[in-house]
Protein backbone atom coordinates (compact mmCIF):
# COMPACT_ATOMS: atom_id res chain seq x y z
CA UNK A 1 -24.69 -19.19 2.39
CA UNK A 2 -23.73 -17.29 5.35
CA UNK A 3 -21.94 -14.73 3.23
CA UNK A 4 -25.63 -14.06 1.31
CA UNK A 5 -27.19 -13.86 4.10
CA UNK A 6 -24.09 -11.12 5.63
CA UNK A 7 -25.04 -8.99 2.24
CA UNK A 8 -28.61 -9.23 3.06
CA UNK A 9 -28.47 -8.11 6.33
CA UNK A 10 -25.25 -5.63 6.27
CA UNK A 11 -25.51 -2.27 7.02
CA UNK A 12 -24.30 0.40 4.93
CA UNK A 13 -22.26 2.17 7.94
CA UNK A 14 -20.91 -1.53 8.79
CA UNK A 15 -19.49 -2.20 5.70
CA UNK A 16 -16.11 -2.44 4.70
CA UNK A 17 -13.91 -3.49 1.86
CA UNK A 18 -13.15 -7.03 3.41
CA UNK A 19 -16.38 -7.41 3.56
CA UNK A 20 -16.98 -6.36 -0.44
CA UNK A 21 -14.43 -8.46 -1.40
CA UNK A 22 -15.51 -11.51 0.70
CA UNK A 23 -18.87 -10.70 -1.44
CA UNK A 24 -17.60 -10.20 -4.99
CA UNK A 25 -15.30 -13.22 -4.29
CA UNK A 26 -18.65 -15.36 -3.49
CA UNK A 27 -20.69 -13.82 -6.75
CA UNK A 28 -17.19 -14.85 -8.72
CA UNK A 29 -17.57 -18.55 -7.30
CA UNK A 30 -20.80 -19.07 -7.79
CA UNK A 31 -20.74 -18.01 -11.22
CA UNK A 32 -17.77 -20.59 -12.09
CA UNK A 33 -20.03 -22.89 -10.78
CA UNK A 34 -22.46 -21.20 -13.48
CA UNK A 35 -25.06 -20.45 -11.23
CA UNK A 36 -27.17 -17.77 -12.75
CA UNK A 37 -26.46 -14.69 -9.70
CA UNK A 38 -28.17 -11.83 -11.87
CA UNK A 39 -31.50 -12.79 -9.41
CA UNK A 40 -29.03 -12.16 -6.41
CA UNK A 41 -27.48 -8.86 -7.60
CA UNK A 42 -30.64 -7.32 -8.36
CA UNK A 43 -32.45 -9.04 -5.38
CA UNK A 44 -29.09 -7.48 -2.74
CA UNK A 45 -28.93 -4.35 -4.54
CA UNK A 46 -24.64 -4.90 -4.49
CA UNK A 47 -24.52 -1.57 -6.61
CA UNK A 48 -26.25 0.04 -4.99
CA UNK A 49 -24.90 -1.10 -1.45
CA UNK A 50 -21.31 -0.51 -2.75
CA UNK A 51 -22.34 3.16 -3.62
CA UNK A 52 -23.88 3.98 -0.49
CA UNK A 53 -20.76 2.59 1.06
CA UNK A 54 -18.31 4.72 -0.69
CA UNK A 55 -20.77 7.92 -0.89
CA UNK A 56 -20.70 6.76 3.72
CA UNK A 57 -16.99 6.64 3.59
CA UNK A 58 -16.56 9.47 1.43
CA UNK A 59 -18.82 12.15 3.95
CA UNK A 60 -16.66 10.50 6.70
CA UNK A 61 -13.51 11.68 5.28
CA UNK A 62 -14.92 15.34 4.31
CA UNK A 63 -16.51 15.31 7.61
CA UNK A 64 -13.05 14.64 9.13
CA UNK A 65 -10.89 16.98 6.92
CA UNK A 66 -13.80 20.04 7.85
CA UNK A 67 -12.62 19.41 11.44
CA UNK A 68 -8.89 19.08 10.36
CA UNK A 69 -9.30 22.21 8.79
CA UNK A 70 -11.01 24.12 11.58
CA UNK A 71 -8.97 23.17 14.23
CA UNK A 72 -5.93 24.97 11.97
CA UNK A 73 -8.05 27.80 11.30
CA UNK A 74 -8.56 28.26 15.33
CA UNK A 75 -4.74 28.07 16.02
CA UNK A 76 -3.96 30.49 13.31
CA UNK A 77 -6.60 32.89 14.58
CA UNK A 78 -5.41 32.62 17.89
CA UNK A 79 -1.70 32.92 17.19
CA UNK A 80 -3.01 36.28 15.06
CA UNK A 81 -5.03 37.48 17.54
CA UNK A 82 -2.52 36.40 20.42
CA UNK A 83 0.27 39.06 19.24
């Protein structure tokens, strides 16, 4: 129960993939124990969760390589410009 109540309450920036697995594992036992849990994906939204998650981590990443990216394209401007 506490896991349901985790995906209820989780927020999209405090997911993570221990915590998606810890969920799917949960659907995956309570459907060998042949509960119906089409009411509880639709109700949680897990699709929907699990793409905001990976559209989050994805603008993360991008965010990070943009900075990456400028911090190179300062150096090599300054070495340039530093000649």
């Amino acid at each position: 129960m506490d896991v349901i109540m985790d995906m209820k309450s989780t927020s999209v920036a405090s997911l993570t993939n221990v915590r998606l697995f810890e969920w799917r594992g949960t659907v995956r036992d309570l459907i060998k124990l042949g509960m119906a849990v089409t009411f509880l994906r639709l109700h949680l939204h897990l699709r929907h969760i699990a793409m905001e998650w990976f559209i989050w981590t994805q603008i993360v990443f991008l965010k990070n390589q943009i900075s990456k990216w400028k911090a190179e394209l300062a150096f090599m401007l300054l070495r340039k410009y530093s000649r």
